[in-house]
PDB file of N, CA and C in Angstrom:
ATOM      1  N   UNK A   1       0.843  -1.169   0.000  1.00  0.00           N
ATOM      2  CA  UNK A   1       0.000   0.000   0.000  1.00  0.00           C
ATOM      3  C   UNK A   1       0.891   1.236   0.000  1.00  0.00           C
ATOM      4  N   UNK A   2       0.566   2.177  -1.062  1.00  0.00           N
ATOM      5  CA  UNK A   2       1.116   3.449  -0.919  1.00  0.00           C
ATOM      6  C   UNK A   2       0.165   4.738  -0.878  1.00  0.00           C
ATOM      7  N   UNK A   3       0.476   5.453   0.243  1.00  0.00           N
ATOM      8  CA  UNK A   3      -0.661   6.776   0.726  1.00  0.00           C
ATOM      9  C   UNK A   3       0.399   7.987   0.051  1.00  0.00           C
ATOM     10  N   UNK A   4      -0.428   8.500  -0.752  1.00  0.00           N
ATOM     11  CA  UNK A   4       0.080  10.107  -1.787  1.00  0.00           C
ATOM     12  C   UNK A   4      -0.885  11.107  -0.742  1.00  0.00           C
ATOM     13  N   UNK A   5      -0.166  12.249  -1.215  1.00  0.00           N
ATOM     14  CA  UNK A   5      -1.083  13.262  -0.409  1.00  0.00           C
ATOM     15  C   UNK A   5      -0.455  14.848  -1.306  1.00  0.00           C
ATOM     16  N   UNK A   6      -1.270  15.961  -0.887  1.00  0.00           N
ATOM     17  CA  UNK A   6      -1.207  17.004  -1.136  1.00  0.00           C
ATOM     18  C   UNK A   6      -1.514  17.757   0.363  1.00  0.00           C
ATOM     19  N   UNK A   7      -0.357  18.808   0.148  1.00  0.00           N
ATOM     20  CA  UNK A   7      -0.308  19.594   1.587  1.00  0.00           C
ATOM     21  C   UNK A   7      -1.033  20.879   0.895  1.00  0.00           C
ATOM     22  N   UNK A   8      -1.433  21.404   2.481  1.00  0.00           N
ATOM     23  CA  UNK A   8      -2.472  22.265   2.064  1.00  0.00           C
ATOM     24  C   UNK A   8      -2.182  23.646   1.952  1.00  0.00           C
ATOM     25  N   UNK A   9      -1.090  23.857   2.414  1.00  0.00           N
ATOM     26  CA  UNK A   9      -0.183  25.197   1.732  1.00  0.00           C
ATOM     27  C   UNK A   9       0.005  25.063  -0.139  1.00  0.00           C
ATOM     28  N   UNK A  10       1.121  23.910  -0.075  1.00  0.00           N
ATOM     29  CA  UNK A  10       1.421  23.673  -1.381  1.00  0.00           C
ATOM     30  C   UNK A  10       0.540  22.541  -2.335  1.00  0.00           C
ATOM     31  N   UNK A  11      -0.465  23.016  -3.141  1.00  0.00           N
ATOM     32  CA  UNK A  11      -1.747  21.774  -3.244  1.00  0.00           C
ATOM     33  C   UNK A  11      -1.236  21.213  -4.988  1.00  0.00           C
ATOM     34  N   UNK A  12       0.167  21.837  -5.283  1.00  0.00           N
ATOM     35  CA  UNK A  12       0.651  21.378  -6.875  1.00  0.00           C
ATOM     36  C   UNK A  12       1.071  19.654  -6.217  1.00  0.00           C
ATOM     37  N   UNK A  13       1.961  19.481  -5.393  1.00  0.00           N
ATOM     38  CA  UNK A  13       2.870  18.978  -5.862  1.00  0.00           C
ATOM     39  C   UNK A  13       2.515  17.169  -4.409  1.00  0.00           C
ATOM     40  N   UNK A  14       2.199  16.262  -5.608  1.00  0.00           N
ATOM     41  CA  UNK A  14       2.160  15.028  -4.858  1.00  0.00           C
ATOM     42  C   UNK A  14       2.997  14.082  -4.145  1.00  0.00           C
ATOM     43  N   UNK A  15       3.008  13.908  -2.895  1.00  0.00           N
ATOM     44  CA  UNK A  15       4.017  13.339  -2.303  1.00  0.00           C
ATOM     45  C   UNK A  15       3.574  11.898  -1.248  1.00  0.00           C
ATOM     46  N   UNK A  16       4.190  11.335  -1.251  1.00  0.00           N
ATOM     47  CA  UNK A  16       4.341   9.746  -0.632  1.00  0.00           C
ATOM     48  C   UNK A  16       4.874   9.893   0.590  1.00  0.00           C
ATOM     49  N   UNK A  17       3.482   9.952   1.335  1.00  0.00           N
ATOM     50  CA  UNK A  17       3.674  10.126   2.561  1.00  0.00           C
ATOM     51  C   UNK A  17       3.446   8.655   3.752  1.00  0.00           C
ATOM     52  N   UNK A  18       4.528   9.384   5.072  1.00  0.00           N
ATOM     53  CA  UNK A  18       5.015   7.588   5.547  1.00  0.00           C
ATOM     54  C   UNK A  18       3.618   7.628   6.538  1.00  0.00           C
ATOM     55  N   UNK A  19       3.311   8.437   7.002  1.00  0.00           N
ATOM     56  CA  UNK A  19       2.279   9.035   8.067  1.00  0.00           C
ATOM     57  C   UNK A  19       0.683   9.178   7.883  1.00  0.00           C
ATOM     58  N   UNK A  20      -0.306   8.922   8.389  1.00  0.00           N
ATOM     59  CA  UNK A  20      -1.216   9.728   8.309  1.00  0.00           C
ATOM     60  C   UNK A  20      -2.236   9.535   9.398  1.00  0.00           C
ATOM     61  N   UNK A  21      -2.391  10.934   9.782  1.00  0.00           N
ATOM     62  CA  UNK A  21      -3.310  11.071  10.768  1.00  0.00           C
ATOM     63  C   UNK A  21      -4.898  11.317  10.862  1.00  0.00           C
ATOM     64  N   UNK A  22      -6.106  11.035  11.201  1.00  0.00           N
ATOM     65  CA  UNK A  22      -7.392  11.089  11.322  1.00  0.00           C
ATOM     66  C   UNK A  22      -7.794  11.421  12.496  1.00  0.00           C
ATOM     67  N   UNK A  23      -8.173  12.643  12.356  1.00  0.00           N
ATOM     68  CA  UNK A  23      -9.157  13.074  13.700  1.00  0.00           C
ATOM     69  C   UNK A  23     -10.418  13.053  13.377  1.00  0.00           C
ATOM     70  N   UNK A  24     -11.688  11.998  13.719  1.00  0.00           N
ATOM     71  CA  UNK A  24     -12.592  11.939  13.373  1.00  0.00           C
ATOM     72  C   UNK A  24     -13.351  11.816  14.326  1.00  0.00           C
ATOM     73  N   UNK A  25     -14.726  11.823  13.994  1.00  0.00           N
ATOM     74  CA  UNK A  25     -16.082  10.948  15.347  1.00  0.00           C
ATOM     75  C   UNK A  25     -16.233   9.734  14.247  1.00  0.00           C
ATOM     76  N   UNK A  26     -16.984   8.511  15.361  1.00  0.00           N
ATOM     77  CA  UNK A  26     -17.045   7.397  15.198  1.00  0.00           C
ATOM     78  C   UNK A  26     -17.975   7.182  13.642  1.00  0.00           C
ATOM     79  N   UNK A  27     -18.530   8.110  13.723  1.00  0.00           N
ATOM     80  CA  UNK A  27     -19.852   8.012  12.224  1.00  0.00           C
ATOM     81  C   UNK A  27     -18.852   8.496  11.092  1.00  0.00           C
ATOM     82  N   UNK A  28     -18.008   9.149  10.821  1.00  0.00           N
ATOM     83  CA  UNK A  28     -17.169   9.627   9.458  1.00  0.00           C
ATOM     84  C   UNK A  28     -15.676   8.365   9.438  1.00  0.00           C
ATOM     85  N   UNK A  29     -15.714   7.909  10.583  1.00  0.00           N
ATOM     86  CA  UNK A  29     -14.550   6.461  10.409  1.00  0.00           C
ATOM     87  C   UNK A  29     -15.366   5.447   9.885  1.00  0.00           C
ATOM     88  N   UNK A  30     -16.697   5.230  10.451  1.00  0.00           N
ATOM     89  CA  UNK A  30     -17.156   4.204   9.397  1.00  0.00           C
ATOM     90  C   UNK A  30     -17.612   4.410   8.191  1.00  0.00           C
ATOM     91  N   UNK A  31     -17.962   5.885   7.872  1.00  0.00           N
ATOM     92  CA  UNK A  31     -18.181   6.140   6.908  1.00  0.00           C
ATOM     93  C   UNK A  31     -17.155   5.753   5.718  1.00  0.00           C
ATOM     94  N   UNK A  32     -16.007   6.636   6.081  1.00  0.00           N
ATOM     95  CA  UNK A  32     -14.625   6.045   5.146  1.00  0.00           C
ATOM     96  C   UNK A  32     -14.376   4.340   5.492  1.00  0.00           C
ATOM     97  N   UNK A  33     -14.498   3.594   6.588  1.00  0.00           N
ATOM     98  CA  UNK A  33     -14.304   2.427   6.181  1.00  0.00           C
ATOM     99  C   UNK A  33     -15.230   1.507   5.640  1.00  0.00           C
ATOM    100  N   UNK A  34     -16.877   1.920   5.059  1.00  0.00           N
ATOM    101  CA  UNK A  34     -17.406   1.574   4.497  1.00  0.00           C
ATOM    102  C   UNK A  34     -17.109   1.710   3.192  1.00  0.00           C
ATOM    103  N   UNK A  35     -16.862   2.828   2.876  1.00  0.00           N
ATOM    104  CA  UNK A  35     -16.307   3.597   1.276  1.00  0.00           C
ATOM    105  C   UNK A  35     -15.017   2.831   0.711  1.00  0.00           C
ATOM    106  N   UNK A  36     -13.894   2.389   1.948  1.00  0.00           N
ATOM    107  CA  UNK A  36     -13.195   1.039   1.259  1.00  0.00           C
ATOM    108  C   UNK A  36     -13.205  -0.103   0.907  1.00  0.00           C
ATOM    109  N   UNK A  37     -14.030  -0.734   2.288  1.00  0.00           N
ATOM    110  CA  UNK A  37     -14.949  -1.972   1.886  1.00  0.00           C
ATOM    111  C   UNK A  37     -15.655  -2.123   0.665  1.00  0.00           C
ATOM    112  N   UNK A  38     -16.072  -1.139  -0.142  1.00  0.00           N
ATOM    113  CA  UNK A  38     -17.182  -1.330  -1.143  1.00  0.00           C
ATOM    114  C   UNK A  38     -16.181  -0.791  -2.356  1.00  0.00           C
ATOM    115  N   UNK A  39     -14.560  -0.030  -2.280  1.00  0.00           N
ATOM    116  CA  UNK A  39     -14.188   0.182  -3.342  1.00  0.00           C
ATOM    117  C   UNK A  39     -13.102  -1.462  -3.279  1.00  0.00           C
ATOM    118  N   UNK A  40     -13.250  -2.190  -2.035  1.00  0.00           N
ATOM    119  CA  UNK A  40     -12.261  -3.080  -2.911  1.00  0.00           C
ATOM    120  C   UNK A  40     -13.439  -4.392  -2.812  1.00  0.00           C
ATOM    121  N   UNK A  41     -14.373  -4.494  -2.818  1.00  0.00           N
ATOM    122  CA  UNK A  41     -15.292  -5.574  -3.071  1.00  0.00           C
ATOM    123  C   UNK A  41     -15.251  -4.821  -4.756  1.00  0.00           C
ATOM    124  N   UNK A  42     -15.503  -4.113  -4.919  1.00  0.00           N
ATOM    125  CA  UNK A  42     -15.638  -3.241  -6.763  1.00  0.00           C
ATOM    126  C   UNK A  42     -14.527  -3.880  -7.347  1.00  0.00           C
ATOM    127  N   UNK A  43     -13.199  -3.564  -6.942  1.00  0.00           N
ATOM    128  CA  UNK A  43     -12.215  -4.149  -7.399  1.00  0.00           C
ATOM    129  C   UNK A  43     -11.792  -4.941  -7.614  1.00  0.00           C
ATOM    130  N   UNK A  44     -12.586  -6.042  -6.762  1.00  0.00           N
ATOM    131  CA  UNK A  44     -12.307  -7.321  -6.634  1.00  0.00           C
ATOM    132  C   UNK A  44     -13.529  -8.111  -8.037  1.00  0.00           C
ATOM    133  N   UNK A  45     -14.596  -7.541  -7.730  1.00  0.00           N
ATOM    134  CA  UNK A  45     -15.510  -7.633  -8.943  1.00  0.00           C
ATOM    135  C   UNK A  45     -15.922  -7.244 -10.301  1.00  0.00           C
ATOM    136  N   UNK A  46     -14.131  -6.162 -10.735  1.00  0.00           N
ATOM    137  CA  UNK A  46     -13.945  -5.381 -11.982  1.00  0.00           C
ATOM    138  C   UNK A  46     -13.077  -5.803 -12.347  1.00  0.00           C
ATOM    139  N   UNK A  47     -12.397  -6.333 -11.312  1.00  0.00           N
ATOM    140  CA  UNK A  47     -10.764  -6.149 -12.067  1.00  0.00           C
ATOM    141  C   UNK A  47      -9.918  -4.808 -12.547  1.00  0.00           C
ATOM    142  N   UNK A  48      -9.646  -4.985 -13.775  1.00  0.00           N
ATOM    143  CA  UNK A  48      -8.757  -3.608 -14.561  1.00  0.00           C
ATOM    144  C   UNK A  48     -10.127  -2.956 -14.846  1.00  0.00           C
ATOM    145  N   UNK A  49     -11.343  -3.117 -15.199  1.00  0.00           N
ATOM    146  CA  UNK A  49     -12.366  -2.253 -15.571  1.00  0.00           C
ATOM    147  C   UNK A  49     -12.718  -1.061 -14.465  1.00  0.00           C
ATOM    148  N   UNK A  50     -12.108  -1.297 -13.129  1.00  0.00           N
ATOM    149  CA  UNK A  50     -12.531  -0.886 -12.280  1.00  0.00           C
ATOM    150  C   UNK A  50     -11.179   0.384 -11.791  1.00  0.00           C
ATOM    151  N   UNK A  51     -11.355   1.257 -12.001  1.00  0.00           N
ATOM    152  CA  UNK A  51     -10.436   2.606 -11.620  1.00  0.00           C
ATOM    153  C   UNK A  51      -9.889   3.389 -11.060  1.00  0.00           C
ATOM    154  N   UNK A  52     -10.890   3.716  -9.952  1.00  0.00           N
ATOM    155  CA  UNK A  52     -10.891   5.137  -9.181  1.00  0.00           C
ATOM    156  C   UNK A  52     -12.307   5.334  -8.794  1.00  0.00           C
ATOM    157  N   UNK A  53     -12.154   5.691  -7.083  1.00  0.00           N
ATOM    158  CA  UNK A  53     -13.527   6.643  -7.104  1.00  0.00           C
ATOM    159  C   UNK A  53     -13.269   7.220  -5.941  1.00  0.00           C
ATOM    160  N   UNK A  54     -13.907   8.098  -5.304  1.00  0.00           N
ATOM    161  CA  UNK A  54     -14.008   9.440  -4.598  1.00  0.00           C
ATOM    162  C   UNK A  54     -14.827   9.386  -3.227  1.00  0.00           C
ATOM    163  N   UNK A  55     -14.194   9.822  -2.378  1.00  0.00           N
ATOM    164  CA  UNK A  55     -14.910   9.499  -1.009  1.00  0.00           C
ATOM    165  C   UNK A  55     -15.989  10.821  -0.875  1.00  0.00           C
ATOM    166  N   UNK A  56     -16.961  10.729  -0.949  1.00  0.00           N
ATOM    167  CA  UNK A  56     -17.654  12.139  -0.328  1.00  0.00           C
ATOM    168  C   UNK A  56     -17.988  12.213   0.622  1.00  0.00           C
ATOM    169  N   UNK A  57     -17.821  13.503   1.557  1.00  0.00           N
ATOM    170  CA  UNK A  57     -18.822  13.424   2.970  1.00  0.00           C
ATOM    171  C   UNK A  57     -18.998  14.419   3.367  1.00  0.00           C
ATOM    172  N   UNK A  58     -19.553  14.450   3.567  1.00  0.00           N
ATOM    173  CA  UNK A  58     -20.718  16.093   4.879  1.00  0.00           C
ATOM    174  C   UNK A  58     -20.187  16.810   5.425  1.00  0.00           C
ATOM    175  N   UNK A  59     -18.541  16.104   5.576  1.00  0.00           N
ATOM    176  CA  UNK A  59     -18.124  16.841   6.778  1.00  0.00           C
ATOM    177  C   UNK A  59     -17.407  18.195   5.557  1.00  0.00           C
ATOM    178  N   UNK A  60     -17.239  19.374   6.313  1.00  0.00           N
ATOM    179  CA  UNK A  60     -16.964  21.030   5.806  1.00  0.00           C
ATOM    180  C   UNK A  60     -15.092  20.644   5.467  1.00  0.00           C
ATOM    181  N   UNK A  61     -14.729  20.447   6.317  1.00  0.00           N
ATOM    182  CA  UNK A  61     -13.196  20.019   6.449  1.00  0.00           C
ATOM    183  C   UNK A  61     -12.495  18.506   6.563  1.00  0.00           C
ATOM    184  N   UNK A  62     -13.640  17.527   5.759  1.00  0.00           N
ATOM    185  CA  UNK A  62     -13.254  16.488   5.381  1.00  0.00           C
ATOM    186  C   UNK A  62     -11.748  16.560   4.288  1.00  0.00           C
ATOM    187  N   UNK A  63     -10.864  15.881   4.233  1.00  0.00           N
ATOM    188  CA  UNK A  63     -10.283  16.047   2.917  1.00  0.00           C
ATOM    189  C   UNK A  63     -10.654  14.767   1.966  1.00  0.00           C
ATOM    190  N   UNK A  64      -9.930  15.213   0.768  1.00  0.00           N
ATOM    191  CA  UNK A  64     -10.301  14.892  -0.298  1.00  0.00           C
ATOM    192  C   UNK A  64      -9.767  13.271  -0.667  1.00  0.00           C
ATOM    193  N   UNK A  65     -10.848  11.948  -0.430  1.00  0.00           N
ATOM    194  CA  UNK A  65     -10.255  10.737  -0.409  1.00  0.00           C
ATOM    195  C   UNK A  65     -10.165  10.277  -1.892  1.00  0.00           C
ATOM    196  N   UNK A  66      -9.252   9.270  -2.541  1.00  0.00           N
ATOM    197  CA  UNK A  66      -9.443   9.070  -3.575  1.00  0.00           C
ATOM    198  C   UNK A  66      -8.242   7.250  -3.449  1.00  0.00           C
ATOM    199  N   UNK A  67      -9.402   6.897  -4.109  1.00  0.00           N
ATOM    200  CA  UNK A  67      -8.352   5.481  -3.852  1.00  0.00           C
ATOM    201  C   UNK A  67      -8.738   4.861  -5.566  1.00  0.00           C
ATOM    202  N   UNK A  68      -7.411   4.241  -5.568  1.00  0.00           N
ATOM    203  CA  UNK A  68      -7.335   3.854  -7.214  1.00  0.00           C
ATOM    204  C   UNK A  68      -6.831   2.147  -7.007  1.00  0.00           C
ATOM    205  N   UNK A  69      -6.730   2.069  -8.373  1.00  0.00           N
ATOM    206  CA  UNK A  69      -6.789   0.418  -8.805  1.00  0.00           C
ATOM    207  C   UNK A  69      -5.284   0.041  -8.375  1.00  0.00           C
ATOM    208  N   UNK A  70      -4.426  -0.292  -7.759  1.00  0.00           N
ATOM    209  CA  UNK A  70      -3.135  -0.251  -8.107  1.00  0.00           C
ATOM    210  C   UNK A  70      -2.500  -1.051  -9.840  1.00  0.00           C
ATOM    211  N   UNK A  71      -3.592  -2.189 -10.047  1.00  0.00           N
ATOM    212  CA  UNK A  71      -3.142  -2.926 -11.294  1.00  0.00           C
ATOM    213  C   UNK A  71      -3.049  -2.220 -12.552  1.00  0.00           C
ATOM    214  N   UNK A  72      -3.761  -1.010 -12.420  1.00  0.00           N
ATOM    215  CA  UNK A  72      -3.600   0.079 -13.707  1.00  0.00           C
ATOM    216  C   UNK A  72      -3.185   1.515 -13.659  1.00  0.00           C
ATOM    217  N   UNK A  73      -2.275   1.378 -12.422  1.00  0.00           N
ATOM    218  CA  UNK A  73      -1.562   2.920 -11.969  1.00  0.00           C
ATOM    219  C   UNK A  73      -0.052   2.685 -12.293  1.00  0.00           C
ATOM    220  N   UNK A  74       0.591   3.968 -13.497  1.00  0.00           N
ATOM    221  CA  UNK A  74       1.527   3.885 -13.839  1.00  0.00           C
ATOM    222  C   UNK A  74       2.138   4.744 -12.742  1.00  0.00           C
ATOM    223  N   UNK A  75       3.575   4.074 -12.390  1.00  0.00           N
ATOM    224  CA  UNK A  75       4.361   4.247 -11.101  1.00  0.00           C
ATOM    225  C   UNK A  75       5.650   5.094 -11.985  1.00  0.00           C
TER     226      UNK A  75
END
């Protein structure tokens, strides 16, 4: 597993980060760990057809989740 990120001063430039922290309430952790559960059951049921998709949520100062296929991400 590799976690990329964008800092929020500098929002050009993507970096591979070793860290990451979550300050959440209990309803937006399951929220995002529902949103993985269901992007790798997808993945598991697409294969390469299957891409990318986008976490949305309610929260004002959520950031921006995005989890991809690794089998069709050029490194």
């Amino acid at each position: 597993m590799k976690i990329y990120g964008f800092s929020q001063k500098s929002g050009s430039e993507l970096k591979l980060l070793s860290e990451v922290n979550l300050v959440a309430e209990p309803a937006a952790l399951r929220d995002l760990a529902s949103f993985l559960y269901r992007c790798a059951d997808e993945m598991e049921d697409q294969n390469e057809d299957w891409e990318q998709d986008h976490f949305d949520s309610n929260e004002v100062v959520c950031p921006h989740f995005v989890v991809f296929n690794p089998d069709i991400v050029d490194e």
